[in-house]
Each structure stands twice: as C-alpha cells, then as structure tokens.
PDB file of N, CA and C in Angstrom:
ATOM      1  N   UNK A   1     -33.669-160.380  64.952  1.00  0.00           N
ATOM      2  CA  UNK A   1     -32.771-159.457  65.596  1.00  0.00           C
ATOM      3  C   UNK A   1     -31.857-158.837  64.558  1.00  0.00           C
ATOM      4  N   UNK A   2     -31.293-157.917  65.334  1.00  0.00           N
ATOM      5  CA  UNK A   2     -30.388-157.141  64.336  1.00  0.00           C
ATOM      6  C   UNK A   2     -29.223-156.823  64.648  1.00  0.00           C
ATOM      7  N   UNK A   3     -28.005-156.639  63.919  1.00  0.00           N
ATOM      8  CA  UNK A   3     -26.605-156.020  64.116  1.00  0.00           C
ATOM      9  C   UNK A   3     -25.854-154.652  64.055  1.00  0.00           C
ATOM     10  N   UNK A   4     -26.153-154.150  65.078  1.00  0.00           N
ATOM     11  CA  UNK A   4     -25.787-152.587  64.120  1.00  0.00           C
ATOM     12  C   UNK A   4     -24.470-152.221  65.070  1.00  0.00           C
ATOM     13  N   UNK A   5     -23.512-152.015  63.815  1.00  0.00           N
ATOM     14  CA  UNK A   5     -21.881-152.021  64.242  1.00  0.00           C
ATOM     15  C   UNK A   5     -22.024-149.927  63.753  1.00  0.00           C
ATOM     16  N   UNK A   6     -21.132-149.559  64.833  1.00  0.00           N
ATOM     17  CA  UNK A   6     -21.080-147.973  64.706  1.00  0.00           C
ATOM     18  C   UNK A   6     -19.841-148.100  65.172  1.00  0.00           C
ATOM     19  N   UNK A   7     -18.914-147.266  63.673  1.00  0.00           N
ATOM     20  CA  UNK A   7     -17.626-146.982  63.652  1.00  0.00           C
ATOM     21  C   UNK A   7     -17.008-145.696  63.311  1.00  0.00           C
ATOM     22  N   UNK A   8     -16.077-145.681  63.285  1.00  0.00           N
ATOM     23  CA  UNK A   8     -15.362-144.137  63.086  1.00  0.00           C
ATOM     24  C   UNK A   8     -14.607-144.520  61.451  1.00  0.00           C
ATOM     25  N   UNK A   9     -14.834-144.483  60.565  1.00  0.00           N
ATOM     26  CA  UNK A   9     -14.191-145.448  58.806  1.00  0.00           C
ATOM     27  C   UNK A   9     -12.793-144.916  58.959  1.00  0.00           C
ATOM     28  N   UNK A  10     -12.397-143.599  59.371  1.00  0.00           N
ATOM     29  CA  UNK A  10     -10.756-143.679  59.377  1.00  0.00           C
ATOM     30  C   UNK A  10     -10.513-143.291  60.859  1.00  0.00           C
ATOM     31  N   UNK A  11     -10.642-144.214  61.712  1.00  0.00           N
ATOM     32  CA  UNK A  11     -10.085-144.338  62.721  1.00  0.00           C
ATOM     33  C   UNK A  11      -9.185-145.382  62.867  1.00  0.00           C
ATOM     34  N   UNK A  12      -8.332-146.053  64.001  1.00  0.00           N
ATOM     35  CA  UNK A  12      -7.592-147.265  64.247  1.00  0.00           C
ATOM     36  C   UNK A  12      -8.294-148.266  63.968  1.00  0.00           C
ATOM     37  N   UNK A  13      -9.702-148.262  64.586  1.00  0.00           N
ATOM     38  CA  UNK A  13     -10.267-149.805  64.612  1.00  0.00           C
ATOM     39  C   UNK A  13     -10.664-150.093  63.124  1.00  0.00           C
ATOM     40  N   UNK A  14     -10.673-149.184  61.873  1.00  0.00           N
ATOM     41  CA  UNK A  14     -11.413-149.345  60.788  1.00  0.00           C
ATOM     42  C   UNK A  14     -11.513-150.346  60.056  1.00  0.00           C
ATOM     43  N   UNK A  15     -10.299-151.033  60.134  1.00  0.00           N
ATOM     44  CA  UNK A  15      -9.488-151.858  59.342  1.00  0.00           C
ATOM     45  C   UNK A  15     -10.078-153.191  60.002  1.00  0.00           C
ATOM     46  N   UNK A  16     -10.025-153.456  61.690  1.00  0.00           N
ATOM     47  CA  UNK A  16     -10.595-154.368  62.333  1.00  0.00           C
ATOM     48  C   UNK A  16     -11.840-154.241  61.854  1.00  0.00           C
ATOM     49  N   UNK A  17     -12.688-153.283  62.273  1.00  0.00           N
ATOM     50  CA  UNK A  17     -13.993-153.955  62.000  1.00  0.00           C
ATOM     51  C   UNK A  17     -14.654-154.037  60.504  1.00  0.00           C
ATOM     52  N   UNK A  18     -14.075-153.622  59.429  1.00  0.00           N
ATOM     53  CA  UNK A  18     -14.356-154.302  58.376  1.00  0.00           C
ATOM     54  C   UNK A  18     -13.880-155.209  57.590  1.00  0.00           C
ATOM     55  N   UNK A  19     -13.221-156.073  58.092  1.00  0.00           N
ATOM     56  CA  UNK A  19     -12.713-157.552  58.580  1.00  0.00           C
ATOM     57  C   UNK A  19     -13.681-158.133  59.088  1.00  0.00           C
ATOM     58  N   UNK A  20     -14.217-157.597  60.296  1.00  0.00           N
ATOM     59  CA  UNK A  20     -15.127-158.242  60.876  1.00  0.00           C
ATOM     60  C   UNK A  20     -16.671-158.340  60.512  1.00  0.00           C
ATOM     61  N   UNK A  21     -17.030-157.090  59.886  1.00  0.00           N
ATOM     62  CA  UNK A  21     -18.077-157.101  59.484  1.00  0.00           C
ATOM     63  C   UNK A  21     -18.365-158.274  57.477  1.00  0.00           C
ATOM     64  N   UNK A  22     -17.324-157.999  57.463  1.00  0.00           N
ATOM     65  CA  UNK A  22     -17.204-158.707  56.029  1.00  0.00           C
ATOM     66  C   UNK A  22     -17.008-160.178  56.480  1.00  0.00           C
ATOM     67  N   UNK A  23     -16.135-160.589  57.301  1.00  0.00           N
ATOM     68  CA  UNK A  23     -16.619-162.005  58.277  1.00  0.00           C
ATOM     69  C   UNK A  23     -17.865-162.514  58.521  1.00  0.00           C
ATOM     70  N   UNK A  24     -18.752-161.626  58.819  1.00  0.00           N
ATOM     71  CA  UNK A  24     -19.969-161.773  59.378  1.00  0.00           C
ATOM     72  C   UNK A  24     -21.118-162.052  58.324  1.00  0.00           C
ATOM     73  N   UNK A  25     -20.818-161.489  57.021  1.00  0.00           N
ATOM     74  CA  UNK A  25     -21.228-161.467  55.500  1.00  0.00           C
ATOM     75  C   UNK A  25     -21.056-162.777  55.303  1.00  0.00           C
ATOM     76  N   UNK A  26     -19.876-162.922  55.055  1.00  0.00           N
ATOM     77  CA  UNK A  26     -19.382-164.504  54.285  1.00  0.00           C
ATOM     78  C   UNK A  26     -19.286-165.815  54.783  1.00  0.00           C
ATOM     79  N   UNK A  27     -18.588-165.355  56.048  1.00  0.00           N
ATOM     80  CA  UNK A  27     -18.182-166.972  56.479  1.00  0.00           C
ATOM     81  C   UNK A  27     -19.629-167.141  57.393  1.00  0.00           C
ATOM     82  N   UNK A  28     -20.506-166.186  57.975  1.00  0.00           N
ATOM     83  CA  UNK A  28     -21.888-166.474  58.620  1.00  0.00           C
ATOM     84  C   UNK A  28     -23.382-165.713  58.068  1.00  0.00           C
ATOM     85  N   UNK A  29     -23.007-165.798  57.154  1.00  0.00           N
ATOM     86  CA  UNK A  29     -24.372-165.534  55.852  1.00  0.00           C
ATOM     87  C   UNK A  29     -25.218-164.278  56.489  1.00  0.00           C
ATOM     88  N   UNK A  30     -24.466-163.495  57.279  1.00  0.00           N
ATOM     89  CA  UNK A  30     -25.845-162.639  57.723  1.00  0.00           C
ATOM     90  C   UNK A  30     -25.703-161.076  56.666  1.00  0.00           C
ATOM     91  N   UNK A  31     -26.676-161.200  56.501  1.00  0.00           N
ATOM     92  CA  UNK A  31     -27.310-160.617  55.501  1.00  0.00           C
ATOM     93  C   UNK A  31     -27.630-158.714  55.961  1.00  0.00           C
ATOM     94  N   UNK A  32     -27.835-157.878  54.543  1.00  0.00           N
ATOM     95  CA  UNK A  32     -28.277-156.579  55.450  1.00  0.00           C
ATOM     96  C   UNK A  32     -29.541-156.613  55.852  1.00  0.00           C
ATOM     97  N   UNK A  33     -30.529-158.108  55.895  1.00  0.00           N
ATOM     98  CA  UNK A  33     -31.618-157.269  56.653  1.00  0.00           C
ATOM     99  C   UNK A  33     -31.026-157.588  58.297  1.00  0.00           C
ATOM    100  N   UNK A  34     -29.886-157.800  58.533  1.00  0.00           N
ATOM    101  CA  UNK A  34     -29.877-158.309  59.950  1.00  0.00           C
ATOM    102  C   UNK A  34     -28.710-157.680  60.474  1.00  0.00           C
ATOM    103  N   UNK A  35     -27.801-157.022  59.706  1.00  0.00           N
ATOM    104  CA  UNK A  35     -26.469-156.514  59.549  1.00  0.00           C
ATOM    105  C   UNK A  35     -26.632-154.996  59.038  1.00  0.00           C
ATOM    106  N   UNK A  36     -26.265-154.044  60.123  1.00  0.00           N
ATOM    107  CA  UNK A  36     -25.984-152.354  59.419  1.00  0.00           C
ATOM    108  C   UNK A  36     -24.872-151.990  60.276  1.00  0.00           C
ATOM    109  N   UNK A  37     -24.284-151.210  59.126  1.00  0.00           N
ATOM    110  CA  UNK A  37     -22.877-150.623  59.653  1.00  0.00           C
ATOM    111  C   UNK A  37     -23.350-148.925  59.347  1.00  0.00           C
ATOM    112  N   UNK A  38     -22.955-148.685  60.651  1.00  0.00           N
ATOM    113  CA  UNK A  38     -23.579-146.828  60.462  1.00  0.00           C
ATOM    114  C   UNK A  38     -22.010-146.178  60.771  1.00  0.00           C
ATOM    115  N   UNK A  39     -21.855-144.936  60.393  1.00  0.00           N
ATOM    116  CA  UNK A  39     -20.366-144.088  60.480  1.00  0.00           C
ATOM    117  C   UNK A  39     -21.138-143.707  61.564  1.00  0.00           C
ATOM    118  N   UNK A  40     -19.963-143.355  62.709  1.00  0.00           N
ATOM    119  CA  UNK A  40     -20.470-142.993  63.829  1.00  0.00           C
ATOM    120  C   UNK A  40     -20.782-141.542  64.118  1.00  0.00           C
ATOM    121  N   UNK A  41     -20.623-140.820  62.976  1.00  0.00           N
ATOM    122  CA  UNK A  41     -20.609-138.974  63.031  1.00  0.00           C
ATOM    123  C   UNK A  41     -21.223-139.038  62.168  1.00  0.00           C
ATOM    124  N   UNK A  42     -22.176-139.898  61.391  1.00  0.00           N
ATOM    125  CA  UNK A  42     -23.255-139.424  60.488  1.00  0.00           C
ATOM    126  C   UNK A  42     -24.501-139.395  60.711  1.00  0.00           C
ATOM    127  N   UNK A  43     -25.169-138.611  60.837  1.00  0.00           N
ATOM    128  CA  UNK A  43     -26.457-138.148  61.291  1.00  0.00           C
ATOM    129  C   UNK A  43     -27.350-139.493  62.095  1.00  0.00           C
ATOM    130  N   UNK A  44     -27.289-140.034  60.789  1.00  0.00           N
ATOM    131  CA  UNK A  44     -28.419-141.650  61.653  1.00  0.00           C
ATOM    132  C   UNK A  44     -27.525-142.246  62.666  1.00  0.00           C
ATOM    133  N   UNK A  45     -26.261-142.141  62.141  1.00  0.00           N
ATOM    134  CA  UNK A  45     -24.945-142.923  63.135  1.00  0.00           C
ATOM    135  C   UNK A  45     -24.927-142.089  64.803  1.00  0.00           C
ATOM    136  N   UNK A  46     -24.992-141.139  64.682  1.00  0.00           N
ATOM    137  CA  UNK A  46     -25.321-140.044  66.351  1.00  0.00           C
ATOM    138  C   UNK A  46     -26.349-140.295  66.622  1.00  0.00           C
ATOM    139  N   UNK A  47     -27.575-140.363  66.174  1.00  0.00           N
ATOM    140  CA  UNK A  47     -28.823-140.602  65.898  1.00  0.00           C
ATOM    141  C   UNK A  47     -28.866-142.065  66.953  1.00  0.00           C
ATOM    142  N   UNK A  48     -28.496-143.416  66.388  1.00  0.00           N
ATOM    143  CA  UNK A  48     -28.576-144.553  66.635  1.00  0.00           C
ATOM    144  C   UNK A  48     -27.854-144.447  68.351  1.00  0.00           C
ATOM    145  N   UNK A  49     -26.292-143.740  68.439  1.00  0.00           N
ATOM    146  CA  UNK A  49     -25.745-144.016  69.537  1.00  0.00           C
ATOM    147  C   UNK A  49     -26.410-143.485  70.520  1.00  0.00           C
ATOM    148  N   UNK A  50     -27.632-142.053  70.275  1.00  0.00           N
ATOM    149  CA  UNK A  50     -27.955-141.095  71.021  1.00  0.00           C
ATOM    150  C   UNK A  50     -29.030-142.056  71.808  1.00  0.00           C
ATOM    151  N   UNK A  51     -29.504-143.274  71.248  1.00  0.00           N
ATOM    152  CA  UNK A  51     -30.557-143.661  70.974  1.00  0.00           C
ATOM    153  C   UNK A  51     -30.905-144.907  72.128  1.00  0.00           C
ATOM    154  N   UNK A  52     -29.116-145.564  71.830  1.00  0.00           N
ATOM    155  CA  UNK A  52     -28.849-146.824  72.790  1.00  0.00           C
ATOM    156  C   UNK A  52     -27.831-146.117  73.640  1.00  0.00           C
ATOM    157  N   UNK A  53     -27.518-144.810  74.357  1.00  0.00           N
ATOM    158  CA  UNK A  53     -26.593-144.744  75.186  1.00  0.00           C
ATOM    159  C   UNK A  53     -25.068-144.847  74.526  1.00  0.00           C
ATOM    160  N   UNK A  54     -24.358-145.007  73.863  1.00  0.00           N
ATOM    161  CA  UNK A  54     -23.712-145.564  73.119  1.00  0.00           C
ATOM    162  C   UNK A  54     -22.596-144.204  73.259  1.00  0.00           C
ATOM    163  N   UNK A  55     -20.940-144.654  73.431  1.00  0.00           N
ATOM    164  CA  UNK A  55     -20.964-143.237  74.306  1.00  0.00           C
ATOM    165  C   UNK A  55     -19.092-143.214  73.204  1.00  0.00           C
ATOM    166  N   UNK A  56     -18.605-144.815  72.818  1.00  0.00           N
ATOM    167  CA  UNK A  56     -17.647-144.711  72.684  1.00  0.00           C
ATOM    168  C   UNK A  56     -17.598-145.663  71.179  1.00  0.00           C
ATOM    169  N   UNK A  57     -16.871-145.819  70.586  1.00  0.00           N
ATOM    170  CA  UNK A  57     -16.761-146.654  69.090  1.00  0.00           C
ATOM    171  C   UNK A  57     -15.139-147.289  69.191  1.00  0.00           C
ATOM    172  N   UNK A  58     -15.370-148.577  68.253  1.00  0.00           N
ATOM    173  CA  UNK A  58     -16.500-149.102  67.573  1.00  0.00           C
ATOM    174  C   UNK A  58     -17.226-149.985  68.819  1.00  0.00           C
ATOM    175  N   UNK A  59     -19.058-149.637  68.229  1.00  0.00           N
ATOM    176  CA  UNK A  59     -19.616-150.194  69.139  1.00  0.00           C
ATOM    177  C   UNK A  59     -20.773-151.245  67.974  1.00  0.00           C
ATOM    178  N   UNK A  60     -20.888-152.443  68.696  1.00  0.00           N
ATOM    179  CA  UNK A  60     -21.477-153.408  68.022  1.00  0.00           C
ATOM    180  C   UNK A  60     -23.238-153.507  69.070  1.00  0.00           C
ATOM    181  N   UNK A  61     -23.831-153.532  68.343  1.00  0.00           N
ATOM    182  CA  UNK A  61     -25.468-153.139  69.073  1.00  0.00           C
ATOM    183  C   UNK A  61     -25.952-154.693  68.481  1.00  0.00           C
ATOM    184  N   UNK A  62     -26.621-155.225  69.425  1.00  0.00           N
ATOM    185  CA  UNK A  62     -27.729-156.179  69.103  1.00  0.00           C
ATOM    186  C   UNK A  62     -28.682-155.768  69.479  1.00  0.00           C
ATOM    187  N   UNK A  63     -29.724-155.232  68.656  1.00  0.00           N
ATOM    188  CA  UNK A  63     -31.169-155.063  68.683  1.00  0.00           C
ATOM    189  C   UNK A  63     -32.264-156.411  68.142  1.00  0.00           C
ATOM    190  N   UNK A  64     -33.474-155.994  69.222  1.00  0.00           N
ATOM    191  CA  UNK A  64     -34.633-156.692  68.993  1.00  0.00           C
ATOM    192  C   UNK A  64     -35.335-156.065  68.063  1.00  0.00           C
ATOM    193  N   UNK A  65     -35.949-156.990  67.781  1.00  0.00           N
ATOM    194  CA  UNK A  65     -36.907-156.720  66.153  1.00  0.00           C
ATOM    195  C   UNK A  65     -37.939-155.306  66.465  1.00  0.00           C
ATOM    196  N   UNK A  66     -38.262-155.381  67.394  1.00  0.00           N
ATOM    197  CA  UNK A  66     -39.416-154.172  68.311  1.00  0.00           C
ATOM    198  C   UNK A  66     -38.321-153.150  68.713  1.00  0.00           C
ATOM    199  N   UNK A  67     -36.657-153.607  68.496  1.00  0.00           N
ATOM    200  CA  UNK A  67     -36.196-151.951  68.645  1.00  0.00           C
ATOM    201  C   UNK A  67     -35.087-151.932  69.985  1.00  0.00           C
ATOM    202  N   UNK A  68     -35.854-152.717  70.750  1.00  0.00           N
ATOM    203  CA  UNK A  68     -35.664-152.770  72.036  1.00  0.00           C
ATOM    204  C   UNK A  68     -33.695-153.200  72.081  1.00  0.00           C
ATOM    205  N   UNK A  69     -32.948-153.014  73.296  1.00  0.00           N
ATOM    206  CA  UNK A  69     -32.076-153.019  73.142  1.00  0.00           C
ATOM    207  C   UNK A  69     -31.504-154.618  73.526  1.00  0.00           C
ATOM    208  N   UNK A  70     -30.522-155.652  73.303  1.00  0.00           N
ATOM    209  CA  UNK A  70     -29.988-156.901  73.667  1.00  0.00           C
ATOM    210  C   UNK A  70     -28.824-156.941  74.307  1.00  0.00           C
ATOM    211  N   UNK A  71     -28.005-156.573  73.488  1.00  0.00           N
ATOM    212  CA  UNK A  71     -26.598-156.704  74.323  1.00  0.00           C
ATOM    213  C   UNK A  71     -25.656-155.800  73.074  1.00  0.00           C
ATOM    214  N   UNK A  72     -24.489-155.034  73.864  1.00  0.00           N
ATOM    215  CA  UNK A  72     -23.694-154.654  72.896  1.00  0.00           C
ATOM    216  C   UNK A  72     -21.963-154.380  73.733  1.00  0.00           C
ATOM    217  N   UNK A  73     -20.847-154.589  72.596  1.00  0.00           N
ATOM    218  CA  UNK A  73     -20.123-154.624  72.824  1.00  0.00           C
ATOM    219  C   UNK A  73     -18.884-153.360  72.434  1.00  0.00           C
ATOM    220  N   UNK A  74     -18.617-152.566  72.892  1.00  0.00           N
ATOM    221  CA  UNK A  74     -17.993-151.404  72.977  1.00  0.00           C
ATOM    222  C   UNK A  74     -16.531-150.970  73.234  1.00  0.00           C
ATOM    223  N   UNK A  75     -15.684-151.042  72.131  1.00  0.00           N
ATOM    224  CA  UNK A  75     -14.288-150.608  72.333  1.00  0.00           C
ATOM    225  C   UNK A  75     -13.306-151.674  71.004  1.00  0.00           C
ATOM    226  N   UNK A  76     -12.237-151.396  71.545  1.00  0.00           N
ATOM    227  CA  UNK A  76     -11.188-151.781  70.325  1.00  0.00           C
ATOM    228  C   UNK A  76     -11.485-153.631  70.511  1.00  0.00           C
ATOM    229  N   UNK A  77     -11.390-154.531  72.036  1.00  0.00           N
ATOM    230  CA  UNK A  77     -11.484-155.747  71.802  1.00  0.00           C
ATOM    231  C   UNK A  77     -13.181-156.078  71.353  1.00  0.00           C
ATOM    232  N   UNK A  78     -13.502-156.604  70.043  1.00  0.00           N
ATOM    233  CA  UNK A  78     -13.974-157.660  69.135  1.00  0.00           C
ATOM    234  C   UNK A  78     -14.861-158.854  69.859  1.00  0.00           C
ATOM    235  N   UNK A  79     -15.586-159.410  69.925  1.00  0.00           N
ATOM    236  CA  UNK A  79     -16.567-160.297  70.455  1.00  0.00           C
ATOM    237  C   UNK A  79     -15.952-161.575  68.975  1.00  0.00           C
ATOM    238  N   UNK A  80     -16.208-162.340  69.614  1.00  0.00           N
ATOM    239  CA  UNK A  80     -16.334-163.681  68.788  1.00  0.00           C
ATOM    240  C   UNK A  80     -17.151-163.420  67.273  1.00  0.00           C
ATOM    241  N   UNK A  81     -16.916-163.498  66.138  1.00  0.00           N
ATOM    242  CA  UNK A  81     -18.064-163.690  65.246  1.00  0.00           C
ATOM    243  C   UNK A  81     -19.076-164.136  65.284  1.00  0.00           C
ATOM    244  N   UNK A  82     -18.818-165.821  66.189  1.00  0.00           N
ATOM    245  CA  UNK A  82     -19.892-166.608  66.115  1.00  0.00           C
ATOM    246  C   UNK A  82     -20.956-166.310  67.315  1.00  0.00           C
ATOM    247  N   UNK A  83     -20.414-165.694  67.976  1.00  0.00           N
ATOM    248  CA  UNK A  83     -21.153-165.095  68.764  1.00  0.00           C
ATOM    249  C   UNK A  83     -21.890-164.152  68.796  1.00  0.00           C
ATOM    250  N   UNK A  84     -21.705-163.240  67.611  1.00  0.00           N
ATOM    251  CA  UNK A  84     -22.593-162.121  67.130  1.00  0.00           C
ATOM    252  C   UNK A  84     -23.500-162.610  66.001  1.00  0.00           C
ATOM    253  N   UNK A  85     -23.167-163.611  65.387  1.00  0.00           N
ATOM    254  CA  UNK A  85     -24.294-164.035  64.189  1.00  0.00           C
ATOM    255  C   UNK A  85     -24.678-164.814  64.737  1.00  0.00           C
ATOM    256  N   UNK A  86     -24.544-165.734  65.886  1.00  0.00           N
ATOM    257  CA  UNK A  86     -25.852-166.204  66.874  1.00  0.00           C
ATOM    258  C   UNK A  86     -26.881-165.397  67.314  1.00  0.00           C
ATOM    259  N   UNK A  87     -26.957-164.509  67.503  1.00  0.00           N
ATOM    260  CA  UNK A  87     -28.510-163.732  67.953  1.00  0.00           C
ATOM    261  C   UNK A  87     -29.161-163.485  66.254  1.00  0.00           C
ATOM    262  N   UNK A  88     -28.544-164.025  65.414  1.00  0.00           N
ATOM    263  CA  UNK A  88     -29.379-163.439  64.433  1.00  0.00           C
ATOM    264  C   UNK A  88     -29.435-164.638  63.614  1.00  0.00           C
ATOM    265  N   UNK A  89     -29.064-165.926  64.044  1.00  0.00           N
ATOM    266  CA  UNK A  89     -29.212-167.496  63.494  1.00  0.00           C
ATOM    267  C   UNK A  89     -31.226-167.923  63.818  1.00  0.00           C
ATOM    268  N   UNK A  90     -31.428-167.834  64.680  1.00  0.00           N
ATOM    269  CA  UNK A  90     -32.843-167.833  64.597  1.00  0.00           C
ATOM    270  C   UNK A  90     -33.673-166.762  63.506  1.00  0.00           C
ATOM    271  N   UNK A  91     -33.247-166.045  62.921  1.00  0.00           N
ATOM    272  CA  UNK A  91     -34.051-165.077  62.487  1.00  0.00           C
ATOM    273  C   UNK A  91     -33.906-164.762  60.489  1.00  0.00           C
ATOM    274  N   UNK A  92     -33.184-165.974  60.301  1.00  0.00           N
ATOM    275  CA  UNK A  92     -32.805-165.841  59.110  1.00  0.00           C
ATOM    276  C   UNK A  92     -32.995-166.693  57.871  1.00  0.00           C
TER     277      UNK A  92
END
C-alpha cells in the first residue's frame, strides 16, 4: 500500500504536515516507495485529487497497490501516525 499526502507547501497546515510526514520517515521507517507527498496545485497533485475525489487539503490518501482507493483523511485534524504507517507495515 501506499501514502499519498496532498498539500498546499505555503498554506496553514504546511508546517503540520511536514512534521508529520517527516514523523512518518523516521520514527516509522516508511520509506518513498510507500510515502509521496504531492503539492496540491501541481499538475500530478490535481491530477491525483481529480483522481480520488479529493475536494479539500491537506488530504492524506491510502492507496492499494492496484491503485484502488483505502481510506483517506481530509482537513486540518491529523490521523494518528501510527495509524497511517499501519496500512503500510505489512508491505515493507
């Protein structure tokens, strides 16, 4: 599975979620094949939201390996860490 966090880099949340995403690096080893951070106004980044419905940022996407969509979490409150590098603890 995969992580794909879509943010706005100078918006309010910026600061949160690269905290969080650098959390997700270190203290839970997940790696970029399992971890992508897309700007949310950059081509692949509209691209990705156009893709999963994805309507507001920062939005955190768990994708299946085939693409398919898992669960995602959308807005300023943050999901647990350990709870987001669990869908990607089997796969690593």
């Amino acid at each position: 599975m995969k992580v794909l966090v879509l943010y706005r880099p100078n918006s309010e949340f910026a600061r949160s979620i690269e905290e969080f995403v650098h959390g997700l690096q270190t203290l839970h080893n997940v790696d970029e094949r399992h971890l992508q951070v897309l700007d949310f106004d950059s081509r692949e980044g509209a691209a990705t939201a156009s893709l999963y419905d994805v309507m507001g940022q920062p939005t955190i996407l768990v994708i299946g390996d085939d693409g398919s969509y898992v669960k995602h979490w959308e807005g300023g409150n943050l999901p647990l860490m350990e709870e987001v590098a669990g869908y990607t603890l089997n796969y690593q």
